[in-house]
Protein backbone atom coordinates (compact mmCIF):
# COMPACT_ATOMS: atom_id res chain seq x y z
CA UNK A 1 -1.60 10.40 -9.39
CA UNK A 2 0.71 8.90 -7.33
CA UNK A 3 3.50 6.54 -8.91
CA UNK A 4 7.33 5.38 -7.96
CA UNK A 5 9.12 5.20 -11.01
CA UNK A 6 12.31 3.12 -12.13
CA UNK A 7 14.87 6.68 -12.91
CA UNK A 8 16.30 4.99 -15.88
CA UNK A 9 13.49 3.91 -18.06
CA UNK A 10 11.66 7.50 -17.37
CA UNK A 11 14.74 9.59 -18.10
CA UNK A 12 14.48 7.35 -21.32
CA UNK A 13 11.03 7.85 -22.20
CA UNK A 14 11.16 11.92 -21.46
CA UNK A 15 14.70 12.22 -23.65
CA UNK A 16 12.45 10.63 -26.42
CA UNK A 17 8.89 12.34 -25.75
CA UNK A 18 11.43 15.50 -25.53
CA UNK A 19 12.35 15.28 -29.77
CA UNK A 20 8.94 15.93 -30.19
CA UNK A 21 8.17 18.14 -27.85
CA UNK A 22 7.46 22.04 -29.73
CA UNK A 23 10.61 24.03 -29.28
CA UNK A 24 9.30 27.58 -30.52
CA UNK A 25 5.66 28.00 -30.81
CA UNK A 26 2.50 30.45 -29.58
CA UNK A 27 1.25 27.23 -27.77
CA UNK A 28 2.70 26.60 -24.24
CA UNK A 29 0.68 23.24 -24.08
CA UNK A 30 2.81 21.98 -26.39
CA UNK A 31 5.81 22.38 -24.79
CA UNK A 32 4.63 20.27 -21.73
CA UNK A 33 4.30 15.80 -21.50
CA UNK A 34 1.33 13.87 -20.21
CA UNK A 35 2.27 11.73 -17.49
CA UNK A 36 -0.79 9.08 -17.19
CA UNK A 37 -0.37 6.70 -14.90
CA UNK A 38 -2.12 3.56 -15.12
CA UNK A 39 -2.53 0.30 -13.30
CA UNK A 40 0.78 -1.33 -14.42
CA UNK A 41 2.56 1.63 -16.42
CA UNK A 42 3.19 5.36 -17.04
CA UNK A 43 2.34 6.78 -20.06
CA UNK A 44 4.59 9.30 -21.70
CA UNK A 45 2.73 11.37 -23.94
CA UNK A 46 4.27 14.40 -26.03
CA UNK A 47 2.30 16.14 -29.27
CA UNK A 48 3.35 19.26 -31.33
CA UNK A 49 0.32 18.84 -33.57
CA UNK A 50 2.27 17.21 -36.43
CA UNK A 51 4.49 13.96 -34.82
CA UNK A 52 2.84 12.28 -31.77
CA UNK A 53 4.70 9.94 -29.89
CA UNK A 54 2.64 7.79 -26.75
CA UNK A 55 6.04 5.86 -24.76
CA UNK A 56 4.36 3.33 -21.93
CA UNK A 57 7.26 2.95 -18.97
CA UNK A 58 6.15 -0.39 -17.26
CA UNK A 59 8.92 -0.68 -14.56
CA UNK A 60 6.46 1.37 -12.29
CA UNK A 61 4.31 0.76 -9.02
CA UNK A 62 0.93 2.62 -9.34
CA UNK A 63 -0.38 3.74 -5.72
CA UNK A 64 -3.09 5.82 -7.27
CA UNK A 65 -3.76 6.61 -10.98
CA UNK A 66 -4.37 9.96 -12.99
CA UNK A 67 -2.34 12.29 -14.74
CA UNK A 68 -0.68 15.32 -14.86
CA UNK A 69 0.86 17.89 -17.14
CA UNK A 70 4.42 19.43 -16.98
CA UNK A 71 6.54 21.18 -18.63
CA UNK A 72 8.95 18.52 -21.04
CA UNK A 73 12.31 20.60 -20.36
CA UNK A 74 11.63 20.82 -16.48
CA UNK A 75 10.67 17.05 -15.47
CA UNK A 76 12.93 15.69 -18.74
CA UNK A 77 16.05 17.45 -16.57
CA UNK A 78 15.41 16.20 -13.47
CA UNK A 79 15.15 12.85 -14.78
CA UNK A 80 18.38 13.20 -16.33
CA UNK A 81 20.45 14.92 -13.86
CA UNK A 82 19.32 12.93 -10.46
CA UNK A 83 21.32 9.67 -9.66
CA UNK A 84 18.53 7.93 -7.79
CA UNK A 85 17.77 4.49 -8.81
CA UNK A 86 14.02 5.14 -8.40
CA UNK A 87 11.73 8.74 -8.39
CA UNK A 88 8.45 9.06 -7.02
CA UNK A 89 6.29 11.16 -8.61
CA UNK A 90 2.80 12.52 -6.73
CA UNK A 91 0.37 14.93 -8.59
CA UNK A 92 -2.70 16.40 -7.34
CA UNK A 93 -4.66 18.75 -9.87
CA UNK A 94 -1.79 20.97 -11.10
CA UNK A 95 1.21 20.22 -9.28
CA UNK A 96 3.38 17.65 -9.02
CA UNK A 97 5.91 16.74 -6.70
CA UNK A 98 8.60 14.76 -7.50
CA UNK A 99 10.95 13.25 -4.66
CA UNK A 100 14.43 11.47 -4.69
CA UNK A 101 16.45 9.46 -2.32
CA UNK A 102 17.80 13.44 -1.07
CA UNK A 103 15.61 15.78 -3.15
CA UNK A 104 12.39 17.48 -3.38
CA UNK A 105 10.68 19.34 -6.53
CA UNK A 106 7.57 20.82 -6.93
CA UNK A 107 6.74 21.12 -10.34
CA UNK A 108 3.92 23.58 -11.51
CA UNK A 109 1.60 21.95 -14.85
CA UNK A 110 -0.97 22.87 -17.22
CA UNK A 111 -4.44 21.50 -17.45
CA UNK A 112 -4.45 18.04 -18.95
CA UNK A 113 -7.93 18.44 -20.42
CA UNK A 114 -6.39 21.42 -22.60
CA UNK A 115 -3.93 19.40 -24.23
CA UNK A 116 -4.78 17.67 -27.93
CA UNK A 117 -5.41 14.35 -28.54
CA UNK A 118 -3.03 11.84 -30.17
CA UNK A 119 -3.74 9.96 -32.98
CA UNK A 120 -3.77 6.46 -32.24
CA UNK A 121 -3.53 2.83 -34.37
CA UNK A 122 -6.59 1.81 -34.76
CA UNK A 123 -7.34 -1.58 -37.15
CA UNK A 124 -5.00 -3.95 -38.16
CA UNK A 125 -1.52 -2.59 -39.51
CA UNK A 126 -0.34 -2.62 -43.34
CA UNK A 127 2.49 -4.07 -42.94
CA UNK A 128 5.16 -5.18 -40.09
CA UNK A 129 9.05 -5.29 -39.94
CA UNK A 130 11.70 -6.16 -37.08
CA UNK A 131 12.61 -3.19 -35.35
CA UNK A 132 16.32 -3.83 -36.06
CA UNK A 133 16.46 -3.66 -39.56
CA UNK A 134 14.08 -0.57 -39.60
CA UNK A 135 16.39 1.05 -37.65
CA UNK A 136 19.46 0.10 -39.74
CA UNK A 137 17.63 1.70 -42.79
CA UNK A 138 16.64 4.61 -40.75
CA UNK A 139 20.05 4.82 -39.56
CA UNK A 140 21.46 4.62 -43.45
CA UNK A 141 18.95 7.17 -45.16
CA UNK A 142 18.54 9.61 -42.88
CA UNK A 143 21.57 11.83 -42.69
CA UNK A 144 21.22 12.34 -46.09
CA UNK A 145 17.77 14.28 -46.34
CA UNK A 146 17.73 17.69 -47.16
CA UNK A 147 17.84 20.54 -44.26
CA UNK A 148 15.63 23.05 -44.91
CA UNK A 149 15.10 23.30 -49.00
CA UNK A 150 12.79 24.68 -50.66
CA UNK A 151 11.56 21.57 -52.21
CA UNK A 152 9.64 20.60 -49.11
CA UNK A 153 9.33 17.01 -50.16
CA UNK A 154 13.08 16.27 -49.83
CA UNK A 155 13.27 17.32 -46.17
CA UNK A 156 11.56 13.85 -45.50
CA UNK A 157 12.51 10.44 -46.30
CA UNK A 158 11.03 8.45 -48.93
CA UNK A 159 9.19 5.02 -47.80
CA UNK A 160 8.50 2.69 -50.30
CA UNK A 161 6.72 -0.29 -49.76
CA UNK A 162 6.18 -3.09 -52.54
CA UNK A 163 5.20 -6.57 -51.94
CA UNK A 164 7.55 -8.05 -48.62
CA UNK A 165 10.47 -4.98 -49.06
CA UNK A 166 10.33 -1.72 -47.44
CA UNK A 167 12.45 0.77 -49.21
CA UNK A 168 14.20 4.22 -47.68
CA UNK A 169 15.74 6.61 -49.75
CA UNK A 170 16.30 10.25 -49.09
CA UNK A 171 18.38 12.48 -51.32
CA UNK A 172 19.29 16.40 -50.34
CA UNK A 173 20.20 16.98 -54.39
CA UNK A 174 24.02 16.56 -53.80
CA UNK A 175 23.85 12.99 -52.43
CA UNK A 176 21.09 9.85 -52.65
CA UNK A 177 21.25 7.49 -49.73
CA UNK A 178 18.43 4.14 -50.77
CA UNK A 179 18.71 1.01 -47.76
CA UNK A 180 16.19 -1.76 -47.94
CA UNK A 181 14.60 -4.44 -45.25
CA UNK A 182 12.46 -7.28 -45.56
CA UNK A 183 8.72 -7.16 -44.26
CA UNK A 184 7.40 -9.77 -42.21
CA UNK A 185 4.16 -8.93 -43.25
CA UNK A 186 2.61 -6.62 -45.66
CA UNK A 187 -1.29 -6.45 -46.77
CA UNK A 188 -2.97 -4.27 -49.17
CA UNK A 189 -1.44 -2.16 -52.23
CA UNK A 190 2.13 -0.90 -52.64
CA UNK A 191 2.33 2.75 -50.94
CA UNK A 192 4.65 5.11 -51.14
CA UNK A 193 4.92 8.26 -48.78
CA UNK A 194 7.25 10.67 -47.36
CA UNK A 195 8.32 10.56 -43.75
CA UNK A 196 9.40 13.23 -41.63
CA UNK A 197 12.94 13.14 -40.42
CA UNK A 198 11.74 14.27 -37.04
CA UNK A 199 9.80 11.17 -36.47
CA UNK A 200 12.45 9.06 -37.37
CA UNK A 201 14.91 10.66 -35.18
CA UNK A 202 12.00 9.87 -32.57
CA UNK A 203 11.83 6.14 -33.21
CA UNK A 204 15.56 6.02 -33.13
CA UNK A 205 15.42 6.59 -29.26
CA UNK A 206 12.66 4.69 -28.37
CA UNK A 207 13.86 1.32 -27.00
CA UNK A 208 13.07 -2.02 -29.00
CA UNK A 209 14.80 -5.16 -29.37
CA UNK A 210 16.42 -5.87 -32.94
CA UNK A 211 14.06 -8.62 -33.29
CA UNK A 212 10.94 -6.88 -31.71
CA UNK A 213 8.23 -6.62 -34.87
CA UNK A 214 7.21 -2.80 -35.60
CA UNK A 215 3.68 -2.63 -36.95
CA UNK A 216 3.07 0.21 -38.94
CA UNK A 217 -0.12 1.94 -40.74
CA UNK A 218 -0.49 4.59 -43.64
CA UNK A 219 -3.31 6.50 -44.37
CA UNK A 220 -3.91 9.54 -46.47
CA UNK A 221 -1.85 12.16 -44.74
CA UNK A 222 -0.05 9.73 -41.77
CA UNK A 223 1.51 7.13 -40.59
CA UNK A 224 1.56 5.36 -37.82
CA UNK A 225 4.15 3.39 -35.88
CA UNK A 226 4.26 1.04 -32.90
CA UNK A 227 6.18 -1.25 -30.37
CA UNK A 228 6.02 -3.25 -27.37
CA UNK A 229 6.88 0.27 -25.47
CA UNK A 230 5.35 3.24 -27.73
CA UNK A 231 3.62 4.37 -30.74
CA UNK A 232 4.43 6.87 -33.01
CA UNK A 233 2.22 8.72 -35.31
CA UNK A 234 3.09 11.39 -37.86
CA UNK A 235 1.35 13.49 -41.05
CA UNK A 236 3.46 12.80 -43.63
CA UNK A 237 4.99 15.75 -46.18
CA UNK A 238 3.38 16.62 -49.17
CA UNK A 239 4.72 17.25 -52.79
CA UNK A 240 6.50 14.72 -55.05
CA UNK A 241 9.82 12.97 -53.96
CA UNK A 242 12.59 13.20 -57.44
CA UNK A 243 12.80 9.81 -59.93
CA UNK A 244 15.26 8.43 -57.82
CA UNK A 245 15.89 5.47 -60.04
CA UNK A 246 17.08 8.01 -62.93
CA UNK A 247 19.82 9.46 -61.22
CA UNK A 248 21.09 6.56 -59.63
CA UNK A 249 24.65 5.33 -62.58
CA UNK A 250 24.03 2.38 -64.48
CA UNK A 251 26.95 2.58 -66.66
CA UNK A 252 29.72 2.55 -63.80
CA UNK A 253 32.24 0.34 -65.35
CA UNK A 254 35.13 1.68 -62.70
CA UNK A 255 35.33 -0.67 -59.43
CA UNK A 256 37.46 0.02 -56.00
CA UNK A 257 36.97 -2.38 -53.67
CA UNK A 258 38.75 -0.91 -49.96
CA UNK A 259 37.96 -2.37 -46.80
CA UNK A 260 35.70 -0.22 -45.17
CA UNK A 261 37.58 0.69 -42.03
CA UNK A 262 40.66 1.64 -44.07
CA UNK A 263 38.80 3.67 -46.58
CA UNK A 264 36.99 5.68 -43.53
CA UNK A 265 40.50 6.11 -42.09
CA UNK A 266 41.95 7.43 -45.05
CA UNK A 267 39.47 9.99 -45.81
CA UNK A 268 38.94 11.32 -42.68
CA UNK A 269 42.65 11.96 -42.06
CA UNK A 270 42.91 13.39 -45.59
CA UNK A 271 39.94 15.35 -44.10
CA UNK A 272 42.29 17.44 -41.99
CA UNK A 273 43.85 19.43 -44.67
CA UNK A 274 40.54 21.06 -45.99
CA UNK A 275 39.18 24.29 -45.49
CA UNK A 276 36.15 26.10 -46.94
CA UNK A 277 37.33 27.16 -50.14
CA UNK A 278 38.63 23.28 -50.70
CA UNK A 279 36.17 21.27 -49.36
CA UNK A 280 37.37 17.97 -51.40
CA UNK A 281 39.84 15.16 -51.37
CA UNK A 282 41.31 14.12 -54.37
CA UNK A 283 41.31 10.29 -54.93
CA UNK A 284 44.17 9.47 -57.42
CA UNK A 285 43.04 5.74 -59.10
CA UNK A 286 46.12 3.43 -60.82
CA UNK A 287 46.95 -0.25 -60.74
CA UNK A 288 48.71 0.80 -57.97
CA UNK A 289 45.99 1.50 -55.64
CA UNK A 290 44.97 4.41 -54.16
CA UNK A 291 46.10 7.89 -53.34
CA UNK A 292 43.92 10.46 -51.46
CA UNK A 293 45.52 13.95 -51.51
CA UNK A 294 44.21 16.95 -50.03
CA UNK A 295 45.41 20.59 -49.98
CA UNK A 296 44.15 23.70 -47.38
CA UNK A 297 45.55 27.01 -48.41
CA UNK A 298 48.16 28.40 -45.71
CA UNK A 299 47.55 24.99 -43.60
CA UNK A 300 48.83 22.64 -46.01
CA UNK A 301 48.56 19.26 -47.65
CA UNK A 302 48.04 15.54 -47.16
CA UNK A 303 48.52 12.34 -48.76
CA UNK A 304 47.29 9.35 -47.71
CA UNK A 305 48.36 5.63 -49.54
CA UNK A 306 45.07 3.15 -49.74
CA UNK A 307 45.53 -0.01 -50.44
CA UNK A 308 42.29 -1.55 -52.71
CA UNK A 309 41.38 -3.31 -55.75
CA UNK A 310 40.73 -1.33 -58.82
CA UNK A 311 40.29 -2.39 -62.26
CA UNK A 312 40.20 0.66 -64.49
CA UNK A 313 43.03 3.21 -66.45
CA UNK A 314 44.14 5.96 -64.00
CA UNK A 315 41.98 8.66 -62.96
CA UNK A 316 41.29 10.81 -60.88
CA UNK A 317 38.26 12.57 -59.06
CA UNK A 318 37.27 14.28 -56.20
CA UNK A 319 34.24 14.05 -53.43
CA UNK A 320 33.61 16.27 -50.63
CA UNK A 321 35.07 14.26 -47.16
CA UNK A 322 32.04 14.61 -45.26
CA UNK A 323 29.76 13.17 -47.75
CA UNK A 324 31.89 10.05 -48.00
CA UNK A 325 32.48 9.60 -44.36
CA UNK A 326 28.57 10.04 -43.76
CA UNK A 327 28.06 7.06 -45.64
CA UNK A 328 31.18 4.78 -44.91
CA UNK A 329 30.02 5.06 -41.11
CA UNK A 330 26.87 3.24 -41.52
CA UNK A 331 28.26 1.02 -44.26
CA UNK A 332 29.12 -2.87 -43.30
CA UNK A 333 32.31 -4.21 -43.76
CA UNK A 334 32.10 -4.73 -47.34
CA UNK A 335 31.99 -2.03 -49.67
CA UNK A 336 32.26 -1.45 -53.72
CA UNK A 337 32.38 1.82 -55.01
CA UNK A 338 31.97 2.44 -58.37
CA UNK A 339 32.96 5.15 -60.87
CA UNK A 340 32.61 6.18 -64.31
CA UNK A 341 34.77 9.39 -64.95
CA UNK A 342 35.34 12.94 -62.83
CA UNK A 343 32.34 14.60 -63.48
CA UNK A 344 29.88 11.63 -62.93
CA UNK A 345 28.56 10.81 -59.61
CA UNK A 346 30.10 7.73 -57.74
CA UNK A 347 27.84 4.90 -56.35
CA UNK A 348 29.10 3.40 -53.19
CA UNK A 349 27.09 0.02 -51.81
CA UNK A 350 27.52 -2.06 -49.35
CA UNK A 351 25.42 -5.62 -49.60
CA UNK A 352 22.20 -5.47 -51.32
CA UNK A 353 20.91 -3.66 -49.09
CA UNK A 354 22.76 -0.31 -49.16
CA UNK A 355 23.58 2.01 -51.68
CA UNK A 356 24.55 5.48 -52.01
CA UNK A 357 25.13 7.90 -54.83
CA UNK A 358 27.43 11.26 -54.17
CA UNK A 359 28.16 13.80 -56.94
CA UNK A 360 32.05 14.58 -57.34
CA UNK A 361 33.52 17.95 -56.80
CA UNK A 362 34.84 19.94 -59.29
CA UNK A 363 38.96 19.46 -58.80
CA UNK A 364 39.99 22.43 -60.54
């Protein structure tokens, strides 16, 4: 193999193929990339045996093609830390050498025929959606899945697809996050399955216009995702997501309307009185407006004057900062957040398209 490669659009393919790359595991295979280099492109390929992810880099010239296999970490840095415009990249059997404008590595591989194959996308997709708004509701859902819980299904993300909608939601028990997009296309029956945040985090990086369509396929135990550049593929978690719908408020009958940048403000500066032990702002509601107040043992307090509509009796409730700055920072300009009274959830939304549910803290 024998390729010169624009610097730029490789370093982004590797810092991609490098999310999926295995971290920790008994196979050393799977810490390594593909490099397959075709007539007009290189082909990225990285596989842990669970998200696959094939990224085609077309601002190449192709002297000779073949591949190679090398360690992700090793070519991904030098990728990211040279400053040529251009790297050329020459393989024979093993071992690749990869030169610069002033450098010179030789980088020692793996056997490509040892590494797994990828699935692929293979028929016509289910359904297909502009990569912009996929990546808003990726974007919107995301940071609220659960880390690590013991309800396995919760670590992933909830896709929902009936007639020309695709829905997100994701939920980590303390906080529901649901964003919706329009499909330009969608064939077969309504599906439901939940997505690995790992592969979303994947498609995140992977370079598409907002108005570039994403076709996507589900099968019984994966999906499968792809653009102009790169496909994606992915088993999908098992287990039953929660009723979503049931713990979402209908009853709210509380309304503050903030502007969004003001409200962020506030609470993140109220923010910087907390500690451990008080993990919560207090949001004081009148006719008045709105107070946020926050106190930090030994550090101190803060109070911070909001200025937004509200059209209920005085109250007052508290939310954890983080959860409420999580959500305001993908939010669009205009937001609504409703209440009902201190020990029932809030529902913040923003358009039709977003909404978010957080559980209050306990003030006392």
């Amino acid at each position: 193999m024998k390729v010169i490669c624009d610097r730029a659009a490789l370093n982004d393919a590797l810092t991609a193929a490098s999310l999926v790359v295995a971290t920790r595991t008994p196979k050393p295979i799977l810490e390594c990339v593909r490099l397959t280099a075709e007539k007009d492109a290189l082909i990225v390929t990285a596989y842990d045996q669970e998200v696959g992810l094939r990224y085609r880099v077309r601002e190449v010239e192709v002297s000779r093609p073949g591949e190679v296999l090398l360690p992700a970490e090793k070519i991904a840095g030098i990728a990211r830390e040279s400053t040529d415009e251009t790297l050329s990249l020459d393989a024979e059997g093993e071992i690749c050498h990869v030169r610069g404008k002033d450098s010179h590595f030789q980088v020692i591989g793996q056997n490509t025929r040892e590494f797994p194959p990828v699935p692929d996308l293979e028929g016509d997709p289910d359904f297909q959606v502009q990569a912009g708004p996929l990546r808003e509701c990726i974007e919107r859902t995301l940071f609220a899945a659960a880390r690590e819980s013991t309800r396995y299904a919760i670590n992933g993300v909830l896709w929902e697809r009936r007639d020309k909608r695709l829905r997100l939601v994701a939920t980590d028990g303390r906080r529901l996050a649901r964003a919706e997009a329009s499909l330009e296309k969608s064939v077969g029956s309504d599906t439901e399955s939940i997505v690995p945040t790992k592969v979303m985090s994947v498609f995140a990086r992977v370079h598409a216009a907002a108005d570039e369509m994403v076709s996507g396929k589900t099968a019984a135990n994966q999906i499968l995702l792809t653009t102009d550049r790169a496909t994606l593929s992915s088993v999908l978690l098992e287990g039953h997501f929660p009723r979503y719908e049931d713990v979402i408020p209908k009853d709210c009958d509380k309304k503050i309307e903030p502007a969004r940048g003001e409200f962020l403000s506030a609470v993140r500066r109220a923010a910087l009185l907390t500690n451990e032990e008080s993990r919560s702002v207090r949001l004081s509601l009148s006719g008045e407006g709105v107070v946020l107040t926050s106190r930090a043992q030994e550090r101190g307090e803060a109070r911070i004057n909001l200025s937004a509509r509200y059209n209920g009796p005085a109250m007052e409730i508290g939310f954890n900062p983080a959860f409420l700055i999580d959500a305001l920072n993908v939010c669009g300009e205009e937001v609504v957040f409703e209440l009902k009274e201190p020990g029932k959830p809030g529902v913040l939304k923003s358009g039709s398209e977003f909404l978010y549910v957080v559980m209050p803290v306990n003030l006392s």
